[in-house]
C-alpha atoms as a PDB file:
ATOM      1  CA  UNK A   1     -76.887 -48.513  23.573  1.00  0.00           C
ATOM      2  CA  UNK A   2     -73.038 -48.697  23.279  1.00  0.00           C
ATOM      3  CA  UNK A   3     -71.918 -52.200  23.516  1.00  0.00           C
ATOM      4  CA  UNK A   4     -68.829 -52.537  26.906  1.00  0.00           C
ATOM      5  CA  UNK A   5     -65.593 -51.770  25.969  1.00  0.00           C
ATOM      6  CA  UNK A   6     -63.972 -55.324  25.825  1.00  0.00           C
ATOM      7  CA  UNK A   7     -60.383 -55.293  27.378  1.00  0.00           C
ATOM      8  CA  UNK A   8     -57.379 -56.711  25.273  1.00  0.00           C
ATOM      9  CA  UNK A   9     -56.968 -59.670  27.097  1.00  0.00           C
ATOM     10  CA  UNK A  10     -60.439 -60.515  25.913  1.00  0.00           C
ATOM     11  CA  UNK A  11     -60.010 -60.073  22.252  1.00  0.00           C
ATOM     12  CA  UNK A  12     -56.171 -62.101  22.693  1.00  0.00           C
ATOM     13  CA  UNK A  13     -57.997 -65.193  23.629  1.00  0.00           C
ATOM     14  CA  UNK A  14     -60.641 -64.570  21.094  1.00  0.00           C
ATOM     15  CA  UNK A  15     -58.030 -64.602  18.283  1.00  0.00           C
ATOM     16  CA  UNK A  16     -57.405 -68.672  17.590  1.00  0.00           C
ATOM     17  CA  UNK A  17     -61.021 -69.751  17.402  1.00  0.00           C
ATOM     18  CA  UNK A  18     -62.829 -66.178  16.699  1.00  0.00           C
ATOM     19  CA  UNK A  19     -60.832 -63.787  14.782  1.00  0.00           C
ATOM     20  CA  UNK A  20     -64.104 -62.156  13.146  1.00  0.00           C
ATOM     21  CA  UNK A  21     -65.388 -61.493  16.693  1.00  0.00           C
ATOM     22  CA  UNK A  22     -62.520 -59.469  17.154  1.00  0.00           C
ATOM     23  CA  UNK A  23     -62.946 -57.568  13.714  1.00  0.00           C
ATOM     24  CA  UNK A  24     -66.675 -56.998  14.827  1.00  0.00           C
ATOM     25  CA  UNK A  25     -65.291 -55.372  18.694  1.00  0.00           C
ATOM     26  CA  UNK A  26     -62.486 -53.605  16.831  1.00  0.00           C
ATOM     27  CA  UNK A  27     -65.068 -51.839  14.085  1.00  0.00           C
ATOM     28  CA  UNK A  28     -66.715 -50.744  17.549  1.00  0.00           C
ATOM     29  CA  UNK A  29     -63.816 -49.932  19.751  1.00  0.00           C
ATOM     30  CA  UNK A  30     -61.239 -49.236  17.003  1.00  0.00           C
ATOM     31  CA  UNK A  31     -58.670 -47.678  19.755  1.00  0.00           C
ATOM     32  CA  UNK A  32     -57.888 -51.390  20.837  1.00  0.00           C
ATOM     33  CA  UNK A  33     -56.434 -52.499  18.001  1.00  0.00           C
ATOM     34  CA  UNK A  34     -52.708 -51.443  18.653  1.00  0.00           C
ATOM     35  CA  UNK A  35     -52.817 -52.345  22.207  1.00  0.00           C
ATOM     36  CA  UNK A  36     -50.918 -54.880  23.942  1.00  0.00           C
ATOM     37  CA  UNK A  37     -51.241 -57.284  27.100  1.00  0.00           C
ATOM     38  CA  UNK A  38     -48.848 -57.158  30.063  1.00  0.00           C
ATOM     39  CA  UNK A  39     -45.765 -58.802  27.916  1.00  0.00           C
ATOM     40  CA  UNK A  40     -46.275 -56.689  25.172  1.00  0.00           C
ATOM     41  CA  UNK A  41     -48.531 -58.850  22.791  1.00  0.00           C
ATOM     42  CA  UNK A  42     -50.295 -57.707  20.316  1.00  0.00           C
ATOM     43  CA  UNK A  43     -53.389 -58.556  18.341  1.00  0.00           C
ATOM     44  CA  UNK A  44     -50.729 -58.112  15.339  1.00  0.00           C
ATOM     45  CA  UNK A  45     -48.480 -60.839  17.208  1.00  0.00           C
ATOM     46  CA  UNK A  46     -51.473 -63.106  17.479  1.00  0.00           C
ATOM     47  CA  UNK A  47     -53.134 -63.032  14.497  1.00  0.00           C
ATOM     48  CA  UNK A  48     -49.685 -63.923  12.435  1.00  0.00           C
ATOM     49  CA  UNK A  49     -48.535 -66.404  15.026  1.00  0.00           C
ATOM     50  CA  UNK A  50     -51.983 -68.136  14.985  1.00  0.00           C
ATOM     51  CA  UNK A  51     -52.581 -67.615  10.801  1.00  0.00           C
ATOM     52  CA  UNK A  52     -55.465 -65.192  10.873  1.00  0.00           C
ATOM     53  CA  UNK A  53     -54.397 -63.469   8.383  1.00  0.00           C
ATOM     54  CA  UNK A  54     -57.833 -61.548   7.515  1.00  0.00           C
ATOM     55  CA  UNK A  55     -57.815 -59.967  10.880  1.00  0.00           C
ATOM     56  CA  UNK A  56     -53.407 -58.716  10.602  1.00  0.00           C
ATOM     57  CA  UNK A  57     -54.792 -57.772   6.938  1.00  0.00           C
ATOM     58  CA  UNK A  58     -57.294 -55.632   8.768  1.00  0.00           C
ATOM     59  CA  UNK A  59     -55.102 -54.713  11.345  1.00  0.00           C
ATOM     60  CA  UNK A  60     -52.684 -52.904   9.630  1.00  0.00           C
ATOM     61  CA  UNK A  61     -54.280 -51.621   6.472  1.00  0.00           C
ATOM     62  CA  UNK A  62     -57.955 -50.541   8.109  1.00  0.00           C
ATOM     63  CA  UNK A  63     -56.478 -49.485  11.301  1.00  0.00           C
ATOM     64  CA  UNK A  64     -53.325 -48.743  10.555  1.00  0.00           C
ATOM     65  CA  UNK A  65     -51.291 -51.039  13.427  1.00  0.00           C
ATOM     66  CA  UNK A  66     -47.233 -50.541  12.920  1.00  0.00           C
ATOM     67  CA  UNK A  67     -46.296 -53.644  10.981  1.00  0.00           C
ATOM     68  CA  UNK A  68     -43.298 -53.667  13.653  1.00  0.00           C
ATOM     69  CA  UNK A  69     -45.132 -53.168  16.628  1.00  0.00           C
ATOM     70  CA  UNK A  70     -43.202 -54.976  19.078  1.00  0.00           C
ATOM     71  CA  UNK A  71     -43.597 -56.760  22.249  1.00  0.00           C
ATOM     72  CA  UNK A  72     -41.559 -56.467  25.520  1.00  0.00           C
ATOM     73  CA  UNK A  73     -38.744 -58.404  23.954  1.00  0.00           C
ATOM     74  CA  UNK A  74     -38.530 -56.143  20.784  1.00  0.00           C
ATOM     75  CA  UNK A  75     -39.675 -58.768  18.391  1.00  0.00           C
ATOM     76  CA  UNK A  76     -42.187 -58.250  16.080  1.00  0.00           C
ATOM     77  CA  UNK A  77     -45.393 -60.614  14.588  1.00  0.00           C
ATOM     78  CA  UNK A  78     -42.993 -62.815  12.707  1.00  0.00           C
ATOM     79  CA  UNK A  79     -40.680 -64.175  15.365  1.00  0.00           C
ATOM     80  CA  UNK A  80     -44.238 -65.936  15.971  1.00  0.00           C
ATOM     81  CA  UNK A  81     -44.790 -67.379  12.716  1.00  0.00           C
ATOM     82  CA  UNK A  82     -45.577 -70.803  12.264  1.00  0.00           C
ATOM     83  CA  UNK A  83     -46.341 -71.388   8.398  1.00  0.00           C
ATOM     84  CA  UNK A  84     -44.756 -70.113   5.439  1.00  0.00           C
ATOM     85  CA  UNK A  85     -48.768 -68.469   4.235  1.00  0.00           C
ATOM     86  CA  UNK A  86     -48.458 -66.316   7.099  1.00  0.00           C
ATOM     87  CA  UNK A  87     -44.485 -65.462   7.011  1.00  0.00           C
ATOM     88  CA  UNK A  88     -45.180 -64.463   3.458  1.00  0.00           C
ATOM     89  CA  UNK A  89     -48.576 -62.418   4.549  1.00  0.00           C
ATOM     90  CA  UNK A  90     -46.571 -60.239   6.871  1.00  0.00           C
ATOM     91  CA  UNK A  91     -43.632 -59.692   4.794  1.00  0.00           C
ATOM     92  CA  UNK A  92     -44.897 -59.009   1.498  1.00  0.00           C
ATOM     93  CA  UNK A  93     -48.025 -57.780   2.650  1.00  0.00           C
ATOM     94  CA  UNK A  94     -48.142 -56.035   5.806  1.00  0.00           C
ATOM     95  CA  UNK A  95     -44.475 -54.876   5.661  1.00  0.00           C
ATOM     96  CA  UNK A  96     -42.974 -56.629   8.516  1.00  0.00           C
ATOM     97  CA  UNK A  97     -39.115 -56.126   8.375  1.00  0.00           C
ATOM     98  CA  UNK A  98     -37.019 -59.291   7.929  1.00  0.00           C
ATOM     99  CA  UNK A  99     -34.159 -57.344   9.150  1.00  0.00           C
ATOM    100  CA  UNK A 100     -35.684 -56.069  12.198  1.00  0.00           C
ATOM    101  CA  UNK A 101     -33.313 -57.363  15.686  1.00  0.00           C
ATOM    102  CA  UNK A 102     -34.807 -58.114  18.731  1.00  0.00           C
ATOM    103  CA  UNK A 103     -33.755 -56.524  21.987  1.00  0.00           C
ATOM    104  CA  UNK A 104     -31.627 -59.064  24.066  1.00  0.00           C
ATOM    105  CA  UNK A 105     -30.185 -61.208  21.553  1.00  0.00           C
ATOM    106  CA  UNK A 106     -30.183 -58.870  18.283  1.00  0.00           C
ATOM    107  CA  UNK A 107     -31.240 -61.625  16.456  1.00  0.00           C
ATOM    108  CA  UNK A 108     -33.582 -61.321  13.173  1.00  0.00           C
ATOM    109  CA  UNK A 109     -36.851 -63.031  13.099  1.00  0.00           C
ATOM    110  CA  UNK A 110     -34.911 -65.896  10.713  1.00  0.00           C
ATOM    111  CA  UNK A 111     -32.105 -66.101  13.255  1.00  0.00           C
ATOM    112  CA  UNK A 112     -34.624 -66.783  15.952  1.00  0.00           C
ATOM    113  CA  UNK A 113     -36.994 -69.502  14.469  1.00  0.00           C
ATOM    114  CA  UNK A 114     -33.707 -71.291  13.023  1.00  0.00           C
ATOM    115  CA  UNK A 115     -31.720 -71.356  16.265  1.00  0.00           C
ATOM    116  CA  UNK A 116     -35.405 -72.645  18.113  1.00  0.00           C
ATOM    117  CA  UNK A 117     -34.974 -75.522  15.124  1.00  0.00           C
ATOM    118  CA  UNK A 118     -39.089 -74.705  14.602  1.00  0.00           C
ATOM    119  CA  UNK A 119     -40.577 -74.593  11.144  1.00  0.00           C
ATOM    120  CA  UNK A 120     -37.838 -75.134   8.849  1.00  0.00           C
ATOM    121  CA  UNK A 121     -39.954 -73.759   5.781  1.00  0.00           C
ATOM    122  CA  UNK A 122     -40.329 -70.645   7.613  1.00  0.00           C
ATOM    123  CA  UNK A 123     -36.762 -70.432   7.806  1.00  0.00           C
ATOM    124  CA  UNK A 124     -36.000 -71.483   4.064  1.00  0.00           C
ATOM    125  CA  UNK A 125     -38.983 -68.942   2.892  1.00  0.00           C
ATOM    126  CA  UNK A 126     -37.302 -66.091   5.289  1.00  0.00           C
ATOM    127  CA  UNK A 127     -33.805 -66.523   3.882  1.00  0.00           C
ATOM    128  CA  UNK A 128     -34.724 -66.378   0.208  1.00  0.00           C
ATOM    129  CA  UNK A 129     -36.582 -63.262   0.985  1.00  0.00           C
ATOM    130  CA  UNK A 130     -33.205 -61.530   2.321  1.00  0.00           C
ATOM    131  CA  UNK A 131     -31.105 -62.943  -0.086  1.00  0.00           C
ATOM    132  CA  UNK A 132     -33.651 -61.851  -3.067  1.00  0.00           C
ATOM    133  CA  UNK A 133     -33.265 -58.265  -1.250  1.00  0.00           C
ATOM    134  CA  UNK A 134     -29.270 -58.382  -0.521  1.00  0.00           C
ATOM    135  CA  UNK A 135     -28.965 -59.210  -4.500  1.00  0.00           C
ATOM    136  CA  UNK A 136     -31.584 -56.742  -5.404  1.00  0.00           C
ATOM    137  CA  UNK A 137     -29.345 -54.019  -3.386  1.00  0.00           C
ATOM    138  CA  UNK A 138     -32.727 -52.910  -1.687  1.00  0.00           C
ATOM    139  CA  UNK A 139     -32.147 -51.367   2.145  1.00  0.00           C
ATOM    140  CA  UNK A 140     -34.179 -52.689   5.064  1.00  0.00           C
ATOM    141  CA  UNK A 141     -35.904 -49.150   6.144  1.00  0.00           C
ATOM    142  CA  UNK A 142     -36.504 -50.325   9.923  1.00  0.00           C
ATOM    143  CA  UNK A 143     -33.419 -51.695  10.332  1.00  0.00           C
ATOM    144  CA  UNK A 144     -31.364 -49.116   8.749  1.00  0.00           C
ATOM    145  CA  UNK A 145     -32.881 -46.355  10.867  1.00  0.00           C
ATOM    146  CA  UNK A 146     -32.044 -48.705  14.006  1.00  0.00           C
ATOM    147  CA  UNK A 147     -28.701 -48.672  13.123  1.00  0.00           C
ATOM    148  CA  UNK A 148     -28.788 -45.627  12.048  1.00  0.00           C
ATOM    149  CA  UNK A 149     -29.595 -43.951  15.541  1.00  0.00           C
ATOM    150  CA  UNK A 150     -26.497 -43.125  17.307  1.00  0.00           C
ATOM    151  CA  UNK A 151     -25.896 -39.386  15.684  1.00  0.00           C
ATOM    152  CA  UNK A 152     -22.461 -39.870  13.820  1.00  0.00           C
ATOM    153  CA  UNK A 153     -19.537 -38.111  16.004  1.00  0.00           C
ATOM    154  CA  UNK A 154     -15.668 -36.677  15.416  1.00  0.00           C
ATOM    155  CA  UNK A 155     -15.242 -35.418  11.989  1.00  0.00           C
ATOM    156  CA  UNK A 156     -17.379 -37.564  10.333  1.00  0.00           C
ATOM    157  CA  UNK A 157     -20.358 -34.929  11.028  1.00  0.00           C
ATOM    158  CA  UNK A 158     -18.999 -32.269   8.813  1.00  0.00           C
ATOM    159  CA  UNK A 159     -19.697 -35.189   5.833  1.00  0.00           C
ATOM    160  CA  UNK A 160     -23.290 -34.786   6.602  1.00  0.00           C
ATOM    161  CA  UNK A 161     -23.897 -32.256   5.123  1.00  0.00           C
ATOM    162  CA  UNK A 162     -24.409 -29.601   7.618  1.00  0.00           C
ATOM    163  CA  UNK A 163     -23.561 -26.367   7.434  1.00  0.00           C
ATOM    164  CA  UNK A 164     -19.765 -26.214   9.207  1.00  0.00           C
ATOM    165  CA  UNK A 165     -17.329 -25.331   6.282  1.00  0.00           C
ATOM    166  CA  UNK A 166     -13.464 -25.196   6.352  1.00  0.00           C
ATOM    167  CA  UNK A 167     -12.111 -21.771   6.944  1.00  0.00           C
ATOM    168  CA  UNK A 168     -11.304 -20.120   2.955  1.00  0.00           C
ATOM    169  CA  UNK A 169      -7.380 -20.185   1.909  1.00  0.00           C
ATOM    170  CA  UNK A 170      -5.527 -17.083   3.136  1.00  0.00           C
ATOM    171  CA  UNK A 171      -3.791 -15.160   0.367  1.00  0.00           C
ATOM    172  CA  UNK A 172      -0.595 -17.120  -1.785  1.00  0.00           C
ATOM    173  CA  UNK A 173       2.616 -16.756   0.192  1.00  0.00           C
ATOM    174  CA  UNK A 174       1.011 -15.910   3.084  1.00  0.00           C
ATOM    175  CA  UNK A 175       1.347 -18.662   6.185  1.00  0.00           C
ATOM    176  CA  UNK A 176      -0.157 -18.276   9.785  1.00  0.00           C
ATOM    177  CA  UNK A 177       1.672 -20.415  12.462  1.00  0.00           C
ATOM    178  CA  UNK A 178      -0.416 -20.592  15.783  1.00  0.00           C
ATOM    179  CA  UNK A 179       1.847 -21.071  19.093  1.00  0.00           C
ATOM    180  CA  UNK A 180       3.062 -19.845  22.045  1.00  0.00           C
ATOM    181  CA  UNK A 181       6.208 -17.607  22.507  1.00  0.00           C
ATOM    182  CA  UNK A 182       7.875 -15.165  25.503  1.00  0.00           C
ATOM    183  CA  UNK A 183       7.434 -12.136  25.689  1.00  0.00           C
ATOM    184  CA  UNK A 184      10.529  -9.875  25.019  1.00  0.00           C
ATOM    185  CA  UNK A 185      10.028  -6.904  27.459  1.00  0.00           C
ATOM    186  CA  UNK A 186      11.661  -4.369  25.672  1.00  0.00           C
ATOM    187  CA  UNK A 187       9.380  -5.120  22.502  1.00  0.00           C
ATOM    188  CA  UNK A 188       6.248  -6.083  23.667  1.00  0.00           C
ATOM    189  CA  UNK A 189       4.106  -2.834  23.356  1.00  0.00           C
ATOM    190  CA  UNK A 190       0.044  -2.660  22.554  1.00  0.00           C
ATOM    191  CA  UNK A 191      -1.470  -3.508  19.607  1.00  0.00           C
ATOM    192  CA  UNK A 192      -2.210  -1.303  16.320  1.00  0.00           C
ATOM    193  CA  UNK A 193      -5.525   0.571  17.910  1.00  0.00           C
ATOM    194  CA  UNK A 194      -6.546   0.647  13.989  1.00  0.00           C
ATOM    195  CA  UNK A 195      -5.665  -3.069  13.436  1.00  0.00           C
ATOM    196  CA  UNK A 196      -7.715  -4.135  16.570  1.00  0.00           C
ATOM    197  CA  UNK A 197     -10.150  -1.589  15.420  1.00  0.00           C
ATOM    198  CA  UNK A 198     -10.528  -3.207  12.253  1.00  0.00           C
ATOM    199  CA  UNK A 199     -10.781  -6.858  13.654  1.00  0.00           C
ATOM    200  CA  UNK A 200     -13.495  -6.044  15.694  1.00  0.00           C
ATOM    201  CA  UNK A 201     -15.578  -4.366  13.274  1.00  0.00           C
ATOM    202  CA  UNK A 202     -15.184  -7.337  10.850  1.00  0.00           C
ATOM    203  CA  UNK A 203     -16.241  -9.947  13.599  1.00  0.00           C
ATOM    204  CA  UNK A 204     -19.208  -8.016  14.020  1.00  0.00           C
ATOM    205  CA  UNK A 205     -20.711  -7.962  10.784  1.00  0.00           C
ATOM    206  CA  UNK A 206     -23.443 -10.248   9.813  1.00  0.00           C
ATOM    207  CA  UNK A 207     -21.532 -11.670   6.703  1.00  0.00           C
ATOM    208  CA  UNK A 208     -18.226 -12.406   8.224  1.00  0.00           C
ATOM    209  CA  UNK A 209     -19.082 -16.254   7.059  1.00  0.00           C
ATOM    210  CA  UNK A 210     -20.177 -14.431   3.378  1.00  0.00           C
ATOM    211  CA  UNK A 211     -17.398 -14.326   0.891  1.00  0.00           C
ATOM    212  CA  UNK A 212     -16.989 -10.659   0.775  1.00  0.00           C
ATOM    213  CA  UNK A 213     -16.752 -10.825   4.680  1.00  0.00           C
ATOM    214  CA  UNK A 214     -13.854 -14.059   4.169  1.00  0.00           C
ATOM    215  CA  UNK A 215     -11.890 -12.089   1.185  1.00  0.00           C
ATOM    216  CA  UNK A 216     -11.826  -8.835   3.799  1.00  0.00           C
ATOM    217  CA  UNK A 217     -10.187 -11.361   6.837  1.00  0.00           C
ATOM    218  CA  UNK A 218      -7.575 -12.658   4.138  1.00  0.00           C
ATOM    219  CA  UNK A 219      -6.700  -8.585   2.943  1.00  0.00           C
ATOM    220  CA  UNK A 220      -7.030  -8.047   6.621  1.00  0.00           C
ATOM    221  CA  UNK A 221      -4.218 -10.589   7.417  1.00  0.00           C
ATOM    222  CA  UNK A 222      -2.069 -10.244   4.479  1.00  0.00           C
ATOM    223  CA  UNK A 223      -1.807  -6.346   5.955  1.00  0.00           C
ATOM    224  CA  UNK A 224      -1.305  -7.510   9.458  1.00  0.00           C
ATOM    225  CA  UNK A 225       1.589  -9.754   8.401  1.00  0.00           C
ATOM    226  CA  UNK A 226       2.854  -6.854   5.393  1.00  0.00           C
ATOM    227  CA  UNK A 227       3.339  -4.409   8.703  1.00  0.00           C
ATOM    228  CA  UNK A 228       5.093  -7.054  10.688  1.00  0.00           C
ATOM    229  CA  UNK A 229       7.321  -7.652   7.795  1.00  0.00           C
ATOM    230  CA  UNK A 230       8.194  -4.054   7.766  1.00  0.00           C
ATOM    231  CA  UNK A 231       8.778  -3.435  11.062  1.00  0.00           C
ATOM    232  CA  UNK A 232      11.257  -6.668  11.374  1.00  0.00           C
ATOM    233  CA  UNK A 233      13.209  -5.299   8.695  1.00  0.00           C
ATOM    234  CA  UNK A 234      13.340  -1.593  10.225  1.00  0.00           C
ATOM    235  CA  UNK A 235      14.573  -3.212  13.498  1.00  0.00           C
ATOM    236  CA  UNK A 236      16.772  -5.248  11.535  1.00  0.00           C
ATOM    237  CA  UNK A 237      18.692  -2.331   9.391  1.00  0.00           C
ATOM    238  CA  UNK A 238      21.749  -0.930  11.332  1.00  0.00           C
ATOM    239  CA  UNK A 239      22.734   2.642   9.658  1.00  0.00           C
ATOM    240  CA  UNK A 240      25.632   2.601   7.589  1.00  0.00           C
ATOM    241  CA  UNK A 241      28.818   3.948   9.063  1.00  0.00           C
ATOM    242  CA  UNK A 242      31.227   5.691   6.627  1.00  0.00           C
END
């Protein structure tokens, strides 16, 4: 006969006195072991906080609980912690980030015990940990994707390496200058039909972005601006009078 489903509340209060009844309910009801009260607590959050450190071993490496979970003020199990034995059981053990900032304050677990003015060896332990890391040059995974979750914007994204490229150089000598001008009525006719022809069949291909399809645009342009060259200079000649 199944045994009843115990409800998280339950197992919470069992944690201080009990933890192995709640490693006994959790090898039964395994599904229970990442939930989380009304505020957000954890069985992760109590088992650090109260130094039952056989059941957050269990926790996260049997039933593979988030290291991080966090509660309804975005702190994880070691803004609870109360004694170095534990501090150093979720760090070095379980993976708990020392960088990782709550919610409200964006303060790191170190920040938070320090400004309470609770358990100064947790403190001490907790800053040689980051400074062993900030000399070792190693990154803080949880807290660099945190930071890391605004998508970069402007410019910066064609660093990213996607796949926007600058347009290729156009042909030596030649220049392109983009503006606006009037129109002179008595010059203003329609375009080359073979030059627009040719334009349109080159934005149509499928390897316009290829280089063959980029060398054709500059020989393209360099004949576009060859024929206005001409023309100025036939407009430009006056016939010679004798």
């Amino acid at each position: 006969m199944a045994s009843t489903r115990p409800s998280i509340d339950f197992l919470l209060n069992l944690v201080p006195d009990n933890p192995q009844a709640v490693r006994t309910s959790l090898s039964q009801h395994p599904s229970l072991a990442d939930k989380k009260d009304a505020a957000g607590y954890s069985l992760l959050h109590a088992a650090v906080s109260y130094s039952a450190l056989e059941l957050a071993r269990a926790l996260v490496h049997t039933y593979s609980v988030d290291p991080n979970i966090v509660d309804n003020d975005g702190e994880t199990c070691l803004y609870g912690v109360e004694d170095v034995a534990a501090a150093q059981c979720a760090v070095e053990e379980l993976g708990t980030s020392l960088g990782w900032l709550n919610d409200e304050e964006r303060k790191t677990a170190e920040e938070k015990i320090e400004e309470d003015g609770d358990y100064p060896e947790v403190v001490a332990y907790l800053k040689g940990m980051r400074e062993k890391d900030t000399s070792q040059g190693s990154a803080d995974p949880q807290q660099e994707q945190r930071s890391n979750q605004a998508p970069a914007s402007g410019m910066n994204s064609l660093d990213t390496g996607s796949d926007v490229h600058p347009p290729p150089p156009l042909p030596q000598g030649v220049k392109i200058n983009v503006g606006t001008v009037a129109e002179d009525a008595e010059e203003t006719g329609e375009p080359d039909p073979e030059f627009r022809r040719r334009i349109e069949e080159l934005a149509a291909r499928q390897d316009f972005e290829s280089e063959d399809g980029q060398r054709e645009l500059r020989n393209l342009v360099t004949d576009a601006v060859s024929g206005l060259a001409k023309d100025s200079n036939s407009r430009n000649t006056k016939p010679r009078t004798e």
